[in-house]
C-alpha atoms as a PDB file:
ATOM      1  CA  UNK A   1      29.072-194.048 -28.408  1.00  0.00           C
ATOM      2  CA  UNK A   2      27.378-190.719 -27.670  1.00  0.00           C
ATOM      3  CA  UNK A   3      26.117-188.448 -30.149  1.00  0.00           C
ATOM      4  CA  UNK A   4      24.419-185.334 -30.451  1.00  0.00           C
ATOM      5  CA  UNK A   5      23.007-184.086 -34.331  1.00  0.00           C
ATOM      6  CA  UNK A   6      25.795-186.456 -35.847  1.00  0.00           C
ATOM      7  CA  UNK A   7      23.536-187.394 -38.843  1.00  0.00           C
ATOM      8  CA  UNK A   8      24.921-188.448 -41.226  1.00  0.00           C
ATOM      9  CA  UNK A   9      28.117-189.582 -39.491  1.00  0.00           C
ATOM     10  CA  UNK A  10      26.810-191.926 -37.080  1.00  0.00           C
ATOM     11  CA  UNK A  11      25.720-194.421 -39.268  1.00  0.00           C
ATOM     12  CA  UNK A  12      28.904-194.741 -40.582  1.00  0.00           C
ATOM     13  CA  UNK A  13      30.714-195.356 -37.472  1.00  0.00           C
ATOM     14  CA  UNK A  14      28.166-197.432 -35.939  1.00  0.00           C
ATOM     15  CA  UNK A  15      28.546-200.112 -39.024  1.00  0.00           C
ATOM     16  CA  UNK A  16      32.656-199.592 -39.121  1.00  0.00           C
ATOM     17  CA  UNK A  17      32.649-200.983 -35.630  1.00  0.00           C
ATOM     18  CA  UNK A  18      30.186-203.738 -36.040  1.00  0.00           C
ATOM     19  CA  UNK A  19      32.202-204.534 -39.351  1.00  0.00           C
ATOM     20  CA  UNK A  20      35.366-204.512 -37.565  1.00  0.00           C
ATOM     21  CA  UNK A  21      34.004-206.990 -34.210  1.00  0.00           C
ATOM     22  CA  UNK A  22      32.113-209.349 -36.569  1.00  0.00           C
ATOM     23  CA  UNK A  23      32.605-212.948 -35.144  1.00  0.00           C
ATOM     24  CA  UNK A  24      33.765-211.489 -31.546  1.00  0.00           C
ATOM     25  CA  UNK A  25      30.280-211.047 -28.801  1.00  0.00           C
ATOM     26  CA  UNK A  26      29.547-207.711 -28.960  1.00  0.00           C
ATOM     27  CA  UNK A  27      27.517-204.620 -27.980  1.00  0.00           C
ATOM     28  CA  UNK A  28      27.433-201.078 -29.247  1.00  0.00           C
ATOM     29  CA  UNK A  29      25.860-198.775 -27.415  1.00  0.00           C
ATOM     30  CA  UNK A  30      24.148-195.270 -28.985  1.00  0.00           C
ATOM     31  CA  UNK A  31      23.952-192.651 -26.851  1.00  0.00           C
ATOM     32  CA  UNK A  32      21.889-189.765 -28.076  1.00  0.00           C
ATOM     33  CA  UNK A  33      22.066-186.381 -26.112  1.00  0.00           C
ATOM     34  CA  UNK A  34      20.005-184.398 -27.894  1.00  0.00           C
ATOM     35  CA  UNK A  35      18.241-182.119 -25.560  1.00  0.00           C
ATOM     36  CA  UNK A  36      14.513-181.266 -25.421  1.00  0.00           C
ATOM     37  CA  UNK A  37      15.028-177.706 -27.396  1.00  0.00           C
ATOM     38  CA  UNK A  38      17.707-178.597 -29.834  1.00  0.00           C
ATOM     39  CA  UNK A  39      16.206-178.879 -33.193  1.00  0.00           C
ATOM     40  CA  UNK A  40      16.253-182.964 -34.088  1.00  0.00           C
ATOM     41  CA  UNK A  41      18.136-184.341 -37.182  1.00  0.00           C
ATOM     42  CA  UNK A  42      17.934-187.858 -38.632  1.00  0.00           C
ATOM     43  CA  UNK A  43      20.262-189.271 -36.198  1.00  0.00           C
ATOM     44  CA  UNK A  44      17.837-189.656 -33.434  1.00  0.00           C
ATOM     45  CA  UNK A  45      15.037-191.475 -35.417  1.00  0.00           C
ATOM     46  CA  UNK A  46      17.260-193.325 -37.586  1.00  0.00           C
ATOM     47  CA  UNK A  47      19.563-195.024 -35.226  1.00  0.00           C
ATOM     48  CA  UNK A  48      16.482-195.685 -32.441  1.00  0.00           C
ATOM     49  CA  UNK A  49      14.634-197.256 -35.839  1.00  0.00           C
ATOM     50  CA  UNK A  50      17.617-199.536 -36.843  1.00  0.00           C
ATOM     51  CA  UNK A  51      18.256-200.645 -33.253  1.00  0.00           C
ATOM     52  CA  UNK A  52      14.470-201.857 -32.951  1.00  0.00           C
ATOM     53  CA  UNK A  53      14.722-203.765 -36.625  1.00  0.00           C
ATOM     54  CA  UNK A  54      18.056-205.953 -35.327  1.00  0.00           C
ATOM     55  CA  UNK A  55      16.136-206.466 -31.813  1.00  0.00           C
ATOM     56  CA  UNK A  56      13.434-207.928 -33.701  1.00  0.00           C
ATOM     57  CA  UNK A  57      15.711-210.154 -35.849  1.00  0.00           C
ATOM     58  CA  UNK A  58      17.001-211.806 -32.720  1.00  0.00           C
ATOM     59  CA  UNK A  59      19.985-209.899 -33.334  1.00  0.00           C
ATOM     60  CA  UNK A  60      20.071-206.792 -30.795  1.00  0.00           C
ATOM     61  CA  UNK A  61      23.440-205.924 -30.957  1.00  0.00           C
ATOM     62  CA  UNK A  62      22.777-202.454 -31.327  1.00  0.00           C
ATOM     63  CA  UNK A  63      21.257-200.394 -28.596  1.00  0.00           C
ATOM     64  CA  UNK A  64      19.492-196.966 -28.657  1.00  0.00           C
ATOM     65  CA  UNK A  65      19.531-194.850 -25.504  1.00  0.00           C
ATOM     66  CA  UNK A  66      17.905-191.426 -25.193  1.00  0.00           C
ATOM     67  CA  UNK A  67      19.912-189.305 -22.316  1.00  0.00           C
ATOM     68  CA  UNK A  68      18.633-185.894 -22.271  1.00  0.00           C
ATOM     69  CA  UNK A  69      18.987-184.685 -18.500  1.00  0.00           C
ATOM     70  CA  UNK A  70      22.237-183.068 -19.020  1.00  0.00           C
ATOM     71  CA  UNK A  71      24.261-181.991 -22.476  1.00  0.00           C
ATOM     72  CA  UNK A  72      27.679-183.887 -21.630  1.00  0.00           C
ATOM     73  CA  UNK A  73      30.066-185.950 -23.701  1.00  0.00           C
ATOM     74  CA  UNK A  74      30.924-187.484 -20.288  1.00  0.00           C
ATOM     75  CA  UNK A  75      27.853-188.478 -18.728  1.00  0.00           C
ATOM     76  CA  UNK A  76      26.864-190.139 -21.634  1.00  0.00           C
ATOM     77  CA  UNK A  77      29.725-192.380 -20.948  1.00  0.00           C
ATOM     78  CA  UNK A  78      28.908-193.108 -17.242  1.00  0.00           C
ATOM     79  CA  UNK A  79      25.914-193.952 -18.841  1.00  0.00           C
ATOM     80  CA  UNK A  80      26.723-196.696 -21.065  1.00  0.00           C
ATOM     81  CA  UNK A  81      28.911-198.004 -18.361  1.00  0.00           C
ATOM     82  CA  UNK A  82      25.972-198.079 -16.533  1.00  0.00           C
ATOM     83  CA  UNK A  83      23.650-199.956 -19.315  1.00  0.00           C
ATOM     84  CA  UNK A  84      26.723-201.889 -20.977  1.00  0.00           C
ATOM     85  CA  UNK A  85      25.972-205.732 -20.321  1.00  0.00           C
ATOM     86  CA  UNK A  86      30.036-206.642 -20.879  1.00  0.00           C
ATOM     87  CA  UNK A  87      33.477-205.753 -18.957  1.00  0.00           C
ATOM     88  CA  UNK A  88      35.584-204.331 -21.716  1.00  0.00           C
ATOM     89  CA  UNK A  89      34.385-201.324 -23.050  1.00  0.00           C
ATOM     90  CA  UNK A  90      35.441-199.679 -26.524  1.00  0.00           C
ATOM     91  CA  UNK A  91      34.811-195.925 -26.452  1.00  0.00           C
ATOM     92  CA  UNK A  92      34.394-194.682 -29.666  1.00  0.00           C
ATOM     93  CA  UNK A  93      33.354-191.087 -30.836  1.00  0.00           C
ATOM     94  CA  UNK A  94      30.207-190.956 -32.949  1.00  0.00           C
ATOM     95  CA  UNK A  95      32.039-189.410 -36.079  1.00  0.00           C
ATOM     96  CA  UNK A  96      34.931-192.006 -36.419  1.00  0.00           C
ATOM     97  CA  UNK A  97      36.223-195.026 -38.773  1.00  0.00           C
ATOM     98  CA  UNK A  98      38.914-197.731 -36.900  1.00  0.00           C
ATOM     99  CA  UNK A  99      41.594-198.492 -39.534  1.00  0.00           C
ATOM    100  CA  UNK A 100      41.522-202.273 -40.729  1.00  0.00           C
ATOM    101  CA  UNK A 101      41.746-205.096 -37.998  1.00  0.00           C
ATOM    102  CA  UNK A 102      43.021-202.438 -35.641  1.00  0.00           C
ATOM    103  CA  UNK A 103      39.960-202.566 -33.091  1.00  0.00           C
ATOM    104  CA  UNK A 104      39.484-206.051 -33.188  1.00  0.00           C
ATOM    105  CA  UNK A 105      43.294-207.292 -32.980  1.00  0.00           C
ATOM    106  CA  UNK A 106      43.725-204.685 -29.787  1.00  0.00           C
ATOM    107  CA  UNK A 107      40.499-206.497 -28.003  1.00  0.00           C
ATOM    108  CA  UNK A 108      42.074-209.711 -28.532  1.00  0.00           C
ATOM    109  CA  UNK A 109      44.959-208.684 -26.708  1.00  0.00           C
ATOM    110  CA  UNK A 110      43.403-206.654 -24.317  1.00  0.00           C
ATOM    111  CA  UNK A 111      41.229-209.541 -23.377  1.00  0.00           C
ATOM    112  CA  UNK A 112      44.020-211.854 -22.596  1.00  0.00           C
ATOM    113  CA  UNK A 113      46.384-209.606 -20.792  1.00  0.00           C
ATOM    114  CA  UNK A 114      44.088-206.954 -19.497  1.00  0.00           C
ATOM    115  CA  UNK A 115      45.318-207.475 -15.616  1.00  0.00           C
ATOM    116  CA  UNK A 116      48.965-207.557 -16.509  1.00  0.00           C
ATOM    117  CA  UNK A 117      48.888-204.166 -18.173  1.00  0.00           C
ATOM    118  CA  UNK A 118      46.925-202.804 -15.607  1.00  0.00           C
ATOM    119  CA  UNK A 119      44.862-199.914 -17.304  1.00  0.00           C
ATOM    120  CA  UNK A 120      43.747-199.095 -20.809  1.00  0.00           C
ATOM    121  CA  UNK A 121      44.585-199.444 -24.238  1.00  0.00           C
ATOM    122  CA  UNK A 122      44.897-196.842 -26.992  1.00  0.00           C
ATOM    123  CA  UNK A 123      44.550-196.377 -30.592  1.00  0.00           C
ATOM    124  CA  UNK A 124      46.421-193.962 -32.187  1.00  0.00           C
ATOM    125  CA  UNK A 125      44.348-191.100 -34.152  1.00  0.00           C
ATOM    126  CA  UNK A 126      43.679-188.988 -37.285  1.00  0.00           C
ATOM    127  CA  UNK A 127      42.209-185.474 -36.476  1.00  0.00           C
ATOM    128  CA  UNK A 128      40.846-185.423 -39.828  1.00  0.00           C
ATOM    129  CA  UNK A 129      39.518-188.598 -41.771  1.00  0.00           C
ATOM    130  CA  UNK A 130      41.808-188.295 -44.938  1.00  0.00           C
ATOM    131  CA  UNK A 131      44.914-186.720 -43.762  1.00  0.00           C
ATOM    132  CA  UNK A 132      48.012-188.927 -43.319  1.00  0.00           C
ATOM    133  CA  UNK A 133      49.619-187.656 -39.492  1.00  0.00           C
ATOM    134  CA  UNK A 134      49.032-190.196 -37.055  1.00  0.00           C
ATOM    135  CA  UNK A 135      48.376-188.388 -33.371  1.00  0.00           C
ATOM    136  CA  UNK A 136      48.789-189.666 -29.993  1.00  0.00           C
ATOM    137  CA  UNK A 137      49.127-187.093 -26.925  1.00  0.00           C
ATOM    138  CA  UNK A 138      51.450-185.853 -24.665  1.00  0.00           C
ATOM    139  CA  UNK A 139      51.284-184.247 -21.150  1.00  0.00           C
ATOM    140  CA  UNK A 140      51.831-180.906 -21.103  1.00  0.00           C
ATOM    141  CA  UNK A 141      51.664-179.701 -16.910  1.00  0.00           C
ATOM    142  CA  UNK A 142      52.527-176.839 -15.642  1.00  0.00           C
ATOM    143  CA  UNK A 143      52.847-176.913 -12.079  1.00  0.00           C
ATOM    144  CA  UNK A 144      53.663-172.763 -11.537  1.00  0.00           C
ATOM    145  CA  UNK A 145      50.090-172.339 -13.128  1.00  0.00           C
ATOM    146  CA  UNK A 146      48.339-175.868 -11.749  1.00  0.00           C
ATOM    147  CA  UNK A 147      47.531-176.855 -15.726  1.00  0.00           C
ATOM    148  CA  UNK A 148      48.010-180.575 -15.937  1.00  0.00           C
ATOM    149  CA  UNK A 149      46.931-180.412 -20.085  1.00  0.00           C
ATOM    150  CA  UNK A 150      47.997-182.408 -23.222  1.00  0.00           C
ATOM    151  CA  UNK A 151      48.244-181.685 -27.227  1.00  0.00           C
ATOM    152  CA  UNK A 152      48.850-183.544 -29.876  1.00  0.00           C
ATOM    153  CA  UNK A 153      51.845-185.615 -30.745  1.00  0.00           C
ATOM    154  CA  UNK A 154      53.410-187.129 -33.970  1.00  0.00           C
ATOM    155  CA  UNK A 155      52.781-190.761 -33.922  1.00  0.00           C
ATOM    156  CA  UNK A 156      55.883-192.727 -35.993  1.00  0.00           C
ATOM    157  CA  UNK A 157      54.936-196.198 -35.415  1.00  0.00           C
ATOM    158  CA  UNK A 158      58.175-197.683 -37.118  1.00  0.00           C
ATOM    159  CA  UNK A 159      59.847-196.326 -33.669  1.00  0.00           C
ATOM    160  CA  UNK A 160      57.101-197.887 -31.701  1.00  0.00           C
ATOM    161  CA  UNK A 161      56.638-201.288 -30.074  1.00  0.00           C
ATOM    162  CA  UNK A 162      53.246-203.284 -30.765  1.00  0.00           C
ATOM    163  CA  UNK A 163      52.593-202.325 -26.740  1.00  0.00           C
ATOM    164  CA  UNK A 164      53.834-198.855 -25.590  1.00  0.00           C
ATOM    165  CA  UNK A 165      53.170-197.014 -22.468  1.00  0.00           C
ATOM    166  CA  UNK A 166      52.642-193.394 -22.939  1.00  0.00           C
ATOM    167  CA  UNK A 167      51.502-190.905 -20.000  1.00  0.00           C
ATOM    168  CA  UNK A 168      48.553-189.807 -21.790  1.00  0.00           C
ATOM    169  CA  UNK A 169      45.989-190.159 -24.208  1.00  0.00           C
ATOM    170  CA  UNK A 170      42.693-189.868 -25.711  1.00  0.00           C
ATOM    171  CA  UNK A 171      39.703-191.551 -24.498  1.00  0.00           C
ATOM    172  CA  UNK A 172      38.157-191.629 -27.841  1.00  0.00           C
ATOM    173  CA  UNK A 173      39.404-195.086 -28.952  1.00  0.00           C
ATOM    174  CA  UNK A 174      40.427-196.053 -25.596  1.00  0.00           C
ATOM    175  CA  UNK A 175      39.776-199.895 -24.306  1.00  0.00           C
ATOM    176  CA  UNK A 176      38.850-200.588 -20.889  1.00  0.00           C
ATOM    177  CA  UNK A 177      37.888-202.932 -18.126  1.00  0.00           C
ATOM    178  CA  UNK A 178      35.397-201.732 -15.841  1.00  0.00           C
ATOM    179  CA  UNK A 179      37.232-202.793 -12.739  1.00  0.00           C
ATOM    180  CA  UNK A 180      39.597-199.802 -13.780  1.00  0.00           C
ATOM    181  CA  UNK A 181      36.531-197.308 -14.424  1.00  0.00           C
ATOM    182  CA  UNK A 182      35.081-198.443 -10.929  1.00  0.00           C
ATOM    183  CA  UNK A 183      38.186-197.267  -9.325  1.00  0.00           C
ATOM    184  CA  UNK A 184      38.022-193.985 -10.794  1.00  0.00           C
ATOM    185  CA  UNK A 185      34.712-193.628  -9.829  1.00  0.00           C
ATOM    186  CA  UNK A 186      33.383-193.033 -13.837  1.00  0.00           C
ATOM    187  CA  UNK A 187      33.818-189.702 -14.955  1.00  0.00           C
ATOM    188  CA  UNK A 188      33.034-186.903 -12.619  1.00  0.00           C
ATOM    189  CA  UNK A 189      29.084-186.452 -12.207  1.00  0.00           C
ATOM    190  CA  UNK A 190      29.288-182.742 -12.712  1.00  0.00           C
ATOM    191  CA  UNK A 191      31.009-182.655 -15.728  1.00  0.00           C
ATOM    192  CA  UNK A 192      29.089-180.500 -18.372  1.00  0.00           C
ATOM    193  CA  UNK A 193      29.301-180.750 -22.433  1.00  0.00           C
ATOM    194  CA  UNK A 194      32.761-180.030 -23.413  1.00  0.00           C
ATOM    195  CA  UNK A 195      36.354-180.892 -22.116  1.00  0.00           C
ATOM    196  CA  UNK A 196      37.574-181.752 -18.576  1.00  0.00           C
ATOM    197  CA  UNK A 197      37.345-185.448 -18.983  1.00  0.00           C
ATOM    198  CA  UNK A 198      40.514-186.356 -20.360  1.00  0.00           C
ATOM    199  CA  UNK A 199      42.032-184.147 -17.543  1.00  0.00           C
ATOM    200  CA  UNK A 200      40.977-186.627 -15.373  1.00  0.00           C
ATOM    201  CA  UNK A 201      40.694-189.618 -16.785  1.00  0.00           C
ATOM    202  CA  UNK A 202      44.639-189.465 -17.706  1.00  0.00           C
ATOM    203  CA  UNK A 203      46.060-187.933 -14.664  1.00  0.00           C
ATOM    204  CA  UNK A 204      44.061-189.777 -11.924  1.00  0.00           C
ATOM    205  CA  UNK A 205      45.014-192.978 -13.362  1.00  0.00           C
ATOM    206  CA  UNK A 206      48.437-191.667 -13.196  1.00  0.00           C
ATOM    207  CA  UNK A 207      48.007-191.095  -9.237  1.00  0.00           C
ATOM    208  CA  UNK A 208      45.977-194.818  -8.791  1.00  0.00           C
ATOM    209  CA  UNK A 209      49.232-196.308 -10.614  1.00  0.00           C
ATOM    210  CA  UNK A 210      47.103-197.270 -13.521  1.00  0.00           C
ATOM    211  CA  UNK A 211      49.170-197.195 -16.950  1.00  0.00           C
ATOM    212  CA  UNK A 212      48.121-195.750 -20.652  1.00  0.00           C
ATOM    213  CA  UNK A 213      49.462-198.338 -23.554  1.00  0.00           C
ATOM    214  CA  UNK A 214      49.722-197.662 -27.230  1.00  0.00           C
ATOM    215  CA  UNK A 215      48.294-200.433 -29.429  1.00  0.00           C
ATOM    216  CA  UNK A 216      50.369-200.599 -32.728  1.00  0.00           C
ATOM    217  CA  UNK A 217      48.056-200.401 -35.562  1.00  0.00           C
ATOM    218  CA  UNK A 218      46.251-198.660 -38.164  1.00  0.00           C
ATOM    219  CA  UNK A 219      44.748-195.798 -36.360  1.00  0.00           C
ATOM    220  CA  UNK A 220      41.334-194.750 -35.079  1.00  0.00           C
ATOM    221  CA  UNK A 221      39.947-191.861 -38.237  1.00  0.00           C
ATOM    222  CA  UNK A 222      38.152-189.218 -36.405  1.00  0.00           C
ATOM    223  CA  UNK A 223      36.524-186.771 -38.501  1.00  0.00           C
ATOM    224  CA  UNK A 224      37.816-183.283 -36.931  1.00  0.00           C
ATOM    225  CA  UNK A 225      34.534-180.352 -37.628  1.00  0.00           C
ATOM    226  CA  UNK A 226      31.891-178.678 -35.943  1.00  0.00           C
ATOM    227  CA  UNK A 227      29.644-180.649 -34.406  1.00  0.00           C
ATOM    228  CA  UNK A 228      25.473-179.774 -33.694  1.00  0.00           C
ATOM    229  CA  UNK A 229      25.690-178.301 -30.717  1.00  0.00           C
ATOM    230  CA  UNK A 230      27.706-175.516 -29.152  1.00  0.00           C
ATOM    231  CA  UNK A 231      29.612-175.774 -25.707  1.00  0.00           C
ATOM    232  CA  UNK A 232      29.988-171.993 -23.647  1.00  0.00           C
ATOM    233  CA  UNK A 233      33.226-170.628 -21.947  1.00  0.00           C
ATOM    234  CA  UNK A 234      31.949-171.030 -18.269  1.00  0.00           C
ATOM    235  CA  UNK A 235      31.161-174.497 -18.805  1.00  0.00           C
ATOM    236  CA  UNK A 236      34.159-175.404 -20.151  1.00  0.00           C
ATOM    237  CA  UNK A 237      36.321-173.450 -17.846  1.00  0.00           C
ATOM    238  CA  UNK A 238      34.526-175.615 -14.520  1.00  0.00           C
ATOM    239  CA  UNK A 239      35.275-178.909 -16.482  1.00  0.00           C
ATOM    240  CA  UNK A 240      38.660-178.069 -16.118  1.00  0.00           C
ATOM    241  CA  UNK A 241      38.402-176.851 -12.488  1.00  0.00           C
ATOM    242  CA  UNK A 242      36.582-180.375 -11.854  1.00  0.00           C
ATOM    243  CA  UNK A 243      39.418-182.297 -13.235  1.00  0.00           C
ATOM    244  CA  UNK A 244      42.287-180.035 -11.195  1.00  0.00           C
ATOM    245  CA  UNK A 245      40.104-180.398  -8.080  1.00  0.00           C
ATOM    246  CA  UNK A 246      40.077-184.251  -8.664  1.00  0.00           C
ATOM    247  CA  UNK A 247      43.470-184.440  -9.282  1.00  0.00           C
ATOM    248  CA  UNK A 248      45.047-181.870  -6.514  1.00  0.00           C
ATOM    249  CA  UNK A 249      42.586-181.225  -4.147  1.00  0.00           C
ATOM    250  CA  UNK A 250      41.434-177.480  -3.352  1.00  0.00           C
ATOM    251  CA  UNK A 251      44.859-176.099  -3.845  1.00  0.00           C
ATOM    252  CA  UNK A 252      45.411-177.157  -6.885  1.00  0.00           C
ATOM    253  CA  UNK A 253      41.890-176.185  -8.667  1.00  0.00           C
ATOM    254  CA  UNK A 254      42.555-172.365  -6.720  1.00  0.00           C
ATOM    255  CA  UNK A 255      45.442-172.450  -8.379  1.00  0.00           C
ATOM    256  CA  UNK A 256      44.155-173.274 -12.049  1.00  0.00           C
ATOM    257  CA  UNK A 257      41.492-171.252 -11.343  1.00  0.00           C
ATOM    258  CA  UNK A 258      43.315-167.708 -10.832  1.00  0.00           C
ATOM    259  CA  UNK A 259      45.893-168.795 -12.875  1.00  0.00           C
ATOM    260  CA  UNK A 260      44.225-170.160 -16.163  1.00  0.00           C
ATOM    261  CA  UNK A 261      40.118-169.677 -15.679  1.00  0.00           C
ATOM    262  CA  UNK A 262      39.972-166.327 -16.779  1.00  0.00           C
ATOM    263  CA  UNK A 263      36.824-165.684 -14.799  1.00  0.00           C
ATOM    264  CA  UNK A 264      35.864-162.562 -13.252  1.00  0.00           C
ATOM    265  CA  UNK A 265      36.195-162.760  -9.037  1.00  0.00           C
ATOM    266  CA  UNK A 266      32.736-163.282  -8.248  1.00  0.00           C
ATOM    267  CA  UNK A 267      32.730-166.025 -11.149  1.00  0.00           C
ATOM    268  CA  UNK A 268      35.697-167.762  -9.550  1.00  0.00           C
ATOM    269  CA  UNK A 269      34.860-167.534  -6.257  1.00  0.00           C
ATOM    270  CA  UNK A 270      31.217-169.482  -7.437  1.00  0.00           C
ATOM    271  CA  UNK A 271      32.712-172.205  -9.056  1.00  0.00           C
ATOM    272  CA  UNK A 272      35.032-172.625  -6.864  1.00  0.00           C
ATOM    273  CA  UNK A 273      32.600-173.310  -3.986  1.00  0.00           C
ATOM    274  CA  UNK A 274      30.354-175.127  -6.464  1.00  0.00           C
ATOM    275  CA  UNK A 275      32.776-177.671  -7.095  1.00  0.00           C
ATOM    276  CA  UNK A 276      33.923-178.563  -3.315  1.00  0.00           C
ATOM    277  CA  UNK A 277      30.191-178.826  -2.218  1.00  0.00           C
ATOM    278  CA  UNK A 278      29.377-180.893  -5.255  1.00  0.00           C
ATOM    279  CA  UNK A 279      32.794-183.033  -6.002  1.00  0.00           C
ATOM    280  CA  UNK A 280      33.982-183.617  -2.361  1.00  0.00           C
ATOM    281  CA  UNK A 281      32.999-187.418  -2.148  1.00  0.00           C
ATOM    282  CA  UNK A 282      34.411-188.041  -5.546  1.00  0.00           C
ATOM    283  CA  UNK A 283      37.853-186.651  -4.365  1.00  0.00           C
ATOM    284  CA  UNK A 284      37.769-188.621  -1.418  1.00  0.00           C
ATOM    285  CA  UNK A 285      37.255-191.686  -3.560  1.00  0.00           C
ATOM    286  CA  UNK A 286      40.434-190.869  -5.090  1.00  0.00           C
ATOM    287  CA  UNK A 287      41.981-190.622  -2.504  1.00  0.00           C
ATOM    288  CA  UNK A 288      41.332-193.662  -0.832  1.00  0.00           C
ATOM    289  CA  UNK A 289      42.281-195.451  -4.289  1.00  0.00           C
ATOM    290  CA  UNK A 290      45.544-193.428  -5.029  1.00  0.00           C
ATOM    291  CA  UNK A 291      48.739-194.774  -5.104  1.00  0.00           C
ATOM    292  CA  UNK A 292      51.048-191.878  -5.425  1.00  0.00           C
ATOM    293  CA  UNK A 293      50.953-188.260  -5.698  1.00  0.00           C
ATOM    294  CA  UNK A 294      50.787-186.589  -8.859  1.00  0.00           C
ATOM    295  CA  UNK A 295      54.223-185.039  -8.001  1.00  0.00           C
ATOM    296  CA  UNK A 296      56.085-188.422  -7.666  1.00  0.00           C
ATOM    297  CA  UNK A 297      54.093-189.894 -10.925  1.00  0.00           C
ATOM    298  CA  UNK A 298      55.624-186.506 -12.898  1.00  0.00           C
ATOM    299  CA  UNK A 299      59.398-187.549 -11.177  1.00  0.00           C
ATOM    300  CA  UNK A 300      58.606-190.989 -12.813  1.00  0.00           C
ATOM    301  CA  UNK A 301      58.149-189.419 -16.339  1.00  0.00           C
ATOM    302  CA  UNK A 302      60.822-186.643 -15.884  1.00  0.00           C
ATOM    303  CA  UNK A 303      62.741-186.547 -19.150  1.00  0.00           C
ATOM    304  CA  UNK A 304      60.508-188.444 -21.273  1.00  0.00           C
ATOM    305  CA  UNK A 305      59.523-187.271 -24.971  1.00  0.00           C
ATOM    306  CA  UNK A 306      56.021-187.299 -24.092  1.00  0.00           C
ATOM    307  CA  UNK A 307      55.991-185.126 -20.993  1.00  0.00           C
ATOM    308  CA  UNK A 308      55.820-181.343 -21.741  1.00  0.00           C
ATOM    309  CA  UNK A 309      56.392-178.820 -19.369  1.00  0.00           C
ATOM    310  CA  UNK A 310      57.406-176.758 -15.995  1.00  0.00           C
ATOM    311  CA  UNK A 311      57.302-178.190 -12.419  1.00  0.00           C
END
């Protein structure tokens, strides 16, 4: 669970989980990103302080970890893979509530039938705590412009069944083996604060034949506002880049680049040798994992209600 200035928000989410996995073995880890000249709120102390008082009960199911070496929603995840002591991982966003039993009903499942479904699990989503729309995504690609995206989707779960395969969605609320995250490689090591990582989470599973399911249940409340820190338009914009290079090699991420970036020449030209010098092993890795291009994956999905777009 990373978190950045998330006071008072955190605490809330942090007990909603361990309310909704009581009697199941379980971790959660805290990942605080708050970087050395960001002015500190509660969060920080508070949720380092509560972590030490249920270590010292015996207790420790909650975990406090300080990661302040780069601002990124991403690394913090390859992070707590990195420190998480189980297999199936929960990612949760630090400002969130899981509707009743949904969490602990989809781990049940997911434990028992995790290597038949072959990739992860969903919930479905509220943007905003209180409102009543249910969200999942869809792709939305591109292919003139080399913009493999996604949006938002009405979620009508009377239509649904209890397991659905979808070509996309979130990672917040997203269940996981690691065996699956290992094959990825984790998240891309350069990624910086803000977007990029869904890009490539969704659509190099796609390409290592690894499938996106639905669980049917009450969704995943995520409480849609600004958060304490601010994310900056070059940043973003080589996220992005990361995830086409990832996904399409250097002709793809030229592509997004001159077609979507909206960089100046000498900009574009810089990230894009930035991100072959520093991102070349981790395409290779997906390469030597990948089960299909991303063209024949988009042939497989061709027609679908979920898939968005121009190729």
């Amino acid at each position: 669970m990373p978190f950045v200035r998330e006071w008072p928000q955190i605490a809330f989410t942090i007990r909603s989980i361990h309310e909704e996995l009581k009697n199941i073995p379980h971790e959660i880890l805290a990942i605080d990103n708050l970087m050395p000249k960001m002015e500190e709120d509660r969060g920080s102390k508070m949720v380092q302080g509560m972590a030490n008082q249920w270590t010292k009960t015996g207790d420790p199911w909650l975990k406090y970890y300080h990661k302040n070496d780069k601002l990124s929603h991403w690394q913090c995840k390859n992070y707590g893979i990195e420190k998480a002591s189980a297999d199936i991982i929960w990612f949760v966003d630090s400002h969130c509530i899981p509707g009743r039993d949904s969490g602990r009903s989809m781990f049940r499942f997911y434990e028992e039938h995790w290597q038949e479904l072959d990739g992860s699990i969903h919930l479905p989503l509220t943007y905003h705590i209180l409102e009543p729309r249910q969200l999942i995504y869809k792709a939305v690609v591109d292919t003139t412009k080399g913009d493999f995206a996604y949006s938002f989707n009405t979620y009508r779960p009377n239509t649904w069944e209890q397991v659905q395969e979808v070509p996309v969605m979130s990672t917040c609320g997203m269940m996981i083996h690691k065996n699956y995250l290992s094959q990825l490689g984790g998240w891309p090591t350069e990624l910086g604060i803000y977007s990029g990582g869904e890009h490539f989470l969704n659509y190099c599973q796609a390409m290592l034949g690894l499938k996106k399911y639905i669980w049917k249940a009450e969704p995943l409340c995520h409480h849609g506002d600004k958060r304490g820190y601010s994310w900056n338009h070059y940043d973003q914009r080589r996220n992005r880049a990361i995830a086409s290079y990832l996904i399409g090699g250097e002709k793809l991420m030229e592509k997004w680049i001159d077609n979507c970036a909206r960089l100046s020449k000498n900009e574009a030209a810089r990230m894009k040798n930035n991100i072959v010098a520093t991102c070349c092993k981790h395409r290779d890795h997906i390469l030597s994992q990948q089960m299909m291009t991303i063209e024949e994956w988009l042939d497989k999905w061709k027609g679908h209600e979920l898939l968005q777009g121009t190729w």
